[in-house]
N, C-alpha and C. Protein backbone atom coordinates (compact mmCIF):
# COMPACT_ATOMS: atom_id res chain seq x y z
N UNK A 1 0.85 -1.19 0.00
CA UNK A 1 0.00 0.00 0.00
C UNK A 1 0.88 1.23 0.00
N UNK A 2 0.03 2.20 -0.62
CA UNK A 2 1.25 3.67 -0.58
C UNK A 2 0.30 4.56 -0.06
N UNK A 3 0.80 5.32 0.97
CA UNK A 3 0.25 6.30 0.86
C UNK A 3 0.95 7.85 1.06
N UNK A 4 0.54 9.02 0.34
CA UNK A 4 1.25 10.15 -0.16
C UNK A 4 1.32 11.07 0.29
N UNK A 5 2.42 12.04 1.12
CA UNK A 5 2.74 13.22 1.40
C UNK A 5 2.20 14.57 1.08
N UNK A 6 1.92 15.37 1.97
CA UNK A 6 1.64 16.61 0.84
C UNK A 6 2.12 17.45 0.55
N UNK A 7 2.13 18.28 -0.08
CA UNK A 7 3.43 19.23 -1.01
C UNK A 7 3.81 20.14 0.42
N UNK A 8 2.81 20.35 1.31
CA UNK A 8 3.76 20.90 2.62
C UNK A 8 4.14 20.18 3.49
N UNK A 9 4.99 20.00 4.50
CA UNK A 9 4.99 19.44 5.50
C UNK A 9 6.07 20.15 6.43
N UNK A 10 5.07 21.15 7.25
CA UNK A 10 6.26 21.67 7.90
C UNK A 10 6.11 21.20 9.39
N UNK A 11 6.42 22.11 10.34
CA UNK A 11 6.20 22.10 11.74
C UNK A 11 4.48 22.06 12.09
N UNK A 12 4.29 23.05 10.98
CA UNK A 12 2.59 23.14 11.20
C UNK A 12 1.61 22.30 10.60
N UNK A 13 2.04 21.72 9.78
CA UNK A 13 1.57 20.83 9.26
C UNK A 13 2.00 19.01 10.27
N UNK A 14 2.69 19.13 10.62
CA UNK A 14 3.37 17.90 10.80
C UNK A 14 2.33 16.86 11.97
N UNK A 15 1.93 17.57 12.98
CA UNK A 15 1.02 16.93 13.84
C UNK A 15 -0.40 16.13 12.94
N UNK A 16 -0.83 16.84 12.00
CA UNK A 16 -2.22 16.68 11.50
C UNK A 16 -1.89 15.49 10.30
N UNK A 17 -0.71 15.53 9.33
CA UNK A 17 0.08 14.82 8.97
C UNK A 17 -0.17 13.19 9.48
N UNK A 18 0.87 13.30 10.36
CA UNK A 18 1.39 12.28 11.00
C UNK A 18 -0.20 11.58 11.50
N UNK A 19 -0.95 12.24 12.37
CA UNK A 19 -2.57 11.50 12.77
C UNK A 19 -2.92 11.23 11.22
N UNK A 20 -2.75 11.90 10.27
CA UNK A 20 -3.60 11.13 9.18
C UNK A 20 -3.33 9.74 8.47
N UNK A 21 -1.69 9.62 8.59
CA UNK A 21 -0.92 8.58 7.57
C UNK A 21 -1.29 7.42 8.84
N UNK A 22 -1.16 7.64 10.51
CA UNK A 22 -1.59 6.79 11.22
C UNK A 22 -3.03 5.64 11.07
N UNK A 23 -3.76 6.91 10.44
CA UNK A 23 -5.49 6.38 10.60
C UNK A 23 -5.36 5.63 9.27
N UNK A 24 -4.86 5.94 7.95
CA UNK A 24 -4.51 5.57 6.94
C UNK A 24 -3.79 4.06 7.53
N UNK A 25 -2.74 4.05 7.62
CA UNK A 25 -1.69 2.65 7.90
C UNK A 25 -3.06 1.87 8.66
N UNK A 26 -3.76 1.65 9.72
CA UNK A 26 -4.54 1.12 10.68
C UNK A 26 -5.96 0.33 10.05
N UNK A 27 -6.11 0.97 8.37
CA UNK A 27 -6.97 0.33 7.71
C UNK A 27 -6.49 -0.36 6.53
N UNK A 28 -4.73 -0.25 6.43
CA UNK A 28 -4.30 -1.44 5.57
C UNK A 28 -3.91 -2.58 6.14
N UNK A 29 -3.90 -3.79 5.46
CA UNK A 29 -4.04 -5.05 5.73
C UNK A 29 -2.82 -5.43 4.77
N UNK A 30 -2.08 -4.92 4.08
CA UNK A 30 -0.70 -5.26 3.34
C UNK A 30 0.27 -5.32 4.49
N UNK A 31 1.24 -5.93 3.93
CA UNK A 31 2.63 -5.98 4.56
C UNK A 31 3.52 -4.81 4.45
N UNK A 32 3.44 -4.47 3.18
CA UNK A 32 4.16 -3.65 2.94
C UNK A 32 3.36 -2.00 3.21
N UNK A 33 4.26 -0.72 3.35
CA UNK A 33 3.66 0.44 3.65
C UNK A 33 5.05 0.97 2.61
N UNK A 34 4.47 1.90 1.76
CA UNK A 34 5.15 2.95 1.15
C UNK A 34 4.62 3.93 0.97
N UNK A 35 5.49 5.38 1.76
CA UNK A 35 4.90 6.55 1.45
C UNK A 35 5.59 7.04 0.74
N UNK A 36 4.83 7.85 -0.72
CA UNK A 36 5.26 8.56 -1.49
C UNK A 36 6.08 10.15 -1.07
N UNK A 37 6.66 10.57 -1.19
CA UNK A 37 6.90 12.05 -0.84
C UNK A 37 7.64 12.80 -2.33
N UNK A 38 6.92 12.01 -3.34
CA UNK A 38 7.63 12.98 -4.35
C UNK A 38 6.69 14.59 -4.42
N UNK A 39 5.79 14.51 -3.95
CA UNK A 39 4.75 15.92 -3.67
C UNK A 39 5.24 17.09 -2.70
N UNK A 40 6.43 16.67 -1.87
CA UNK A 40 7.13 17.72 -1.28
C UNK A 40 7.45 18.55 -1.62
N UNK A 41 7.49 19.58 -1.83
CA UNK A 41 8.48 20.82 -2.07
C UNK A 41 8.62 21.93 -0.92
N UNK A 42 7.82 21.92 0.41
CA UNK A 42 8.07 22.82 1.38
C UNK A 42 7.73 21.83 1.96
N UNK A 43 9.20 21.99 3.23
CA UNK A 43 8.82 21.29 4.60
C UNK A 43 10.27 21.83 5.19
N UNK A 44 10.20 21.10 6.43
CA UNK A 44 11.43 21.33 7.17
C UNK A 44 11.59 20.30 8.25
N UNK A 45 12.59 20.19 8.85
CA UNK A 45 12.81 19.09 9.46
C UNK A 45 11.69 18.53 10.81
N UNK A 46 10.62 18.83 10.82
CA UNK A 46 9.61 18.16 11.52
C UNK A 46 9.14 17.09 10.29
N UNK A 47 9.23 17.40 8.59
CA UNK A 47 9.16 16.32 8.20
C UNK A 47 9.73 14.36 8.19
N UNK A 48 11.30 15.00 8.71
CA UNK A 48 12.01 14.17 9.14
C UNK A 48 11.26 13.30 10.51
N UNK A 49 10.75 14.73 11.24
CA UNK A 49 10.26 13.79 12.61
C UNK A 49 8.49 12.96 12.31
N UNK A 50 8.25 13.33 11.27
CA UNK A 50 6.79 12.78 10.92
C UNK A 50 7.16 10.95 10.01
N UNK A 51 8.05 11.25 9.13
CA UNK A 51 8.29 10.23 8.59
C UNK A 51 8.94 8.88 9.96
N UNK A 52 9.95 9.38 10.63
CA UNK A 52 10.64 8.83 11.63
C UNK A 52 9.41 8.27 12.55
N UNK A 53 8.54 8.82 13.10
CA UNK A 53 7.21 8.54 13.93
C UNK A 53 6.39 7.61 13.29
N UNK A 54 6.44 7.50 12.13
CA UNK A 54 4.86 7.10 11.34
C UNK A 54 6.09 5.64 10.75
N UNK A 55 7.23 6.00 10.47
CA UNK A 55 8.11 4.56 10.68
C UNK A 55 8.12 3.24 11.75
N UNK A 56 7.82 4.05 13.19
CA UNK A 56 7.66 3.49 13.93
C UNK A 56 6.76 2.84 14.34
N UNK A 57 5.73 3.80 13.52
CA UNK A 57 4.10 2.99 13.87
C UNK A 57 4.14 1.79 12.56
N UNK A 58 4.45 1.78 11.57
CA UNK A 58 4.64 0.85 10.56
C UNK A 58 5.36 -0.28 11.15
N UNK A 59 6.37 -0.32 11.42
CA UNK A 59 7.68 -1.01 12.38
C UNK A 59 6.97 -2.18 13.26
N UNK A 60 5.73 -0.99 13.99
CA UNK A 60 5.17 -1.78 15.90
C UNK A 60 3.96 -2.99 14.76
N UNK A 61 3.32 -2.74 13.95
CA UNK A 61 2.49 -3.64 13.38
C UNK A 61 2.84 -4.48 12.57
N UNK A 62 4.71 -4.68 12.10
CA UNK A 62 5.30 -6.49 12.03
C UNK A 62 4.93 -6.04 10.42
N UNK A 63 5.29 -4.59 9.49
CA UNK A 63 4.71 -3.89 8.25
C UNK A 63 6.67 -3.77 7.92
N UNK A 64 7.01 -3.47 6.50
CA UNK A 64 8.08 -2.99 5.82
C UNK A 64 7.44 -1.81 5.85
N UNK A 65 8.46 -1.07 5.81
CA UNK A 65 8.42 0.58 5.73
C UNK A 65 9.57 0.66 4.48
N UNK A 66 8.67 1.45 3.23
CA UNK A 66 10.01 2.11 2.39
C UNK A 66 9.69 3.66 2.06
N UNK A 67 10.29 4.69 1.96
CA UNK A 67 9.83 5.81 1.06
C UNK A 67 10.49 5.81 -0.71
N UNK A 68 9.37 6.41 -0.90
CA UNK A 68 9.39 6.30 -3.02
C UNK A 68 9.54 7.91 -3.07
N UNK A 69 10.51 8.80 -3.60
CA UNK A 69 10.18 9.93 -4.60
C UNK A 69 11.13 10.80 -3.06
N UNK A 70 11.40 10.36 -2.16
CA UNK A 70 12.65 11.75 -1.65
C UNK A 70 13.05 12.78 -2.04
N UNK A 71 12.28 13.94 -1.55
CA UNK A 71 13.23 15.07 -2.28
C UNK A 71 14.66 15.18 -1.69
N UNK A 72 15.49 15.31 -2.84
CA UNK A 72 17.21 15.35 -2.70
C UNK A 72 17.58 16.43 -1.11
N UNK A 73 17.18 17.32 -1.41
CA UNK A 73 16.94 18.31 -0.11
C UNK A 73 17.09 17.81 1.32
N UNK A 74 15.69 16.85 1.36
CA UNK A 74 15.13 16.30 2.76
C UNK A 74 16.35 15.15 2.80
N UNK A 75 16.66 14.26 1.69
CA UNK A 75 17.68 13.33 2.24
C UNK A 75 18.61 13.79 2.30
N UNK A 76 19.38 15.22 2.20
CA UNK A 76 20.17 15.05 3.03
C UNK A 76 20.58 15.91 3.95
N UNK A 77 19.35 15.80 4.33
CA UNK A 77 18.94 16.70 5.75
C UNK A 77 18.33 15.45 6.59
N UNK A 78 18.26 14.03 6.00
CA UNK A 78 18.21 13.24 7.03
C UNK A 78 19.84 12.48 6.90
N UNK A 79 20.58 12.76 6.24
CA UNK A 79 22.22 12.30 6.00
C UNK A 79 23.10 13.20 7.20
N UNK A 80 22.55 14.69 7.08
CA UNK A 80 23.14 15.31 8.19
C UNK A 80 22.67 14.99 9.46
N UNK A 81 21.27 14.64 9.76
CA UNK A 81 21.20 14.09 11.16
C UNK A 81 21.44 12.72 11.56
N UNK A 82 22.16 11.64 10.39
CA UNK A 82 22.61 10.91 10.92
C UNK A 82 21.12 9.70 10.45
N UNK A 83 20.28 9.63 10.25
CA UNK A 83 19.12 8.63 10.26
C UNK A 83 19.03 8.51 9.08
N UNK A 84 19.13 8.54 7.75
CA UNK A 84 19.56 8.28 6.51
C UNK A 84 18.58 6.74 6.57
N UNK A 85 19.47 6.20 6.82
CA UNK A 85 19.62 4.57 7.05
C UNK A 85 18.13 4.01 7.58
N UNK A 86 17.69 5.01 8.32
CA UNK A 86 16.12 4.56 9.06
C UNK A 86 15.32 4.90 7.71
N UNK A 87 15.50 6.04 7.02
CA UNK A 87 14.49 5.94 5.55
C UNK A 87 15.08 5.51 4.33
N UNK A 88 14.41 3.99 4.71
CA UNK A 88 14.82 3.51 3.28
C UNK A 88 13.96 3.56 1.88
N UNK A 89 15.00 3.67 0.87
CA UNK A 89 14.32 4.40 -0.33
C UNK A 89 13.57 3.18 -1.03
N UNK A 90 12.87 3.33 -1.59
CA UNK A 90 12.18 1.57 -2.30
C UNK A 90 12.89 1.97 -3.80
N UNK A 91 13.28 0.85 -4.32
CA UNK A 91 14.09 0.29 -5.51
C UNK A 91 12.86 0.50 -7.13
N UNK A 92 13.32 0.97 -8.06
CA UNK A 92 12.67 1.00 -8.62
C UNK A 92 11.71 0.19 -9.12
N UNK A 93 11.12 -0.84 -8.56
CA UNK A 93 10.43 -1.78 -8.72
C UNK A 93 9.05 -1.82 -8.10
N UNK A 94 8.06 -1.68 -9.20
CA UNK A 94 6.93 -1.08 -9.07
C UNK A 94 6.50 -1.70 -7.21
N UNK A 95 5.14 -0.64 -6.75
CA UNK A 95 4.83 -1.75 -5.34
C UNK A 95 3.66 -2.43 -5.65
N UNK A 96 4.21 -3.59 -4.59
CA UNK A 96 3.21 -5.09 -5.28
C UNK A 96 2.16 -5.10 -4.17
């Protein structure tokens, strides 16, 4: 299942965010969870803390977590804080 980012995601956005992709994840029944974020173009590093949170909730329900479409920006603004490695990118291979 994918589900998609929205072109903002800042500090103010990030709380309302994060409750939505939650309520979203809680009515899929796939294994897999991929959120899109090629729709980003404003955010700031509470996006980092929304993806990182909503990883974890993917993580606690025994789900793969990948992100598709990273803006270059945000990764490596998660390279400078070191968590890179916690968002993994999905491979070009469509999701099944």
């Amino acid at each position: 299942m994918m589900l998609v980012l929205p072109q903002a995601l800042t500090q103010v956005e990030a709380t309302a965010c994060l409750r939505s992709l939650v309520q979203d994840l809680r009515k899929q029944s796939g294994a897999r969870m991929v959120v899109d974020a090629s729709a980003l173009t404003r955010f700031d590093s509470a996006a980092l803390a929304v993806l990182l949170e909503f990883r974890r909730e993917v993580m606690a329900l025994g789900k793969q977590f990948s992100i598709r479409g990273l803006p270059a920006r945000l990764a490596d603004l998660a390279t400078l804080y070191g968590i890179d490695e916690l968002l993994t990118a999905e491979s070009a291979d469509p999701v099944k």
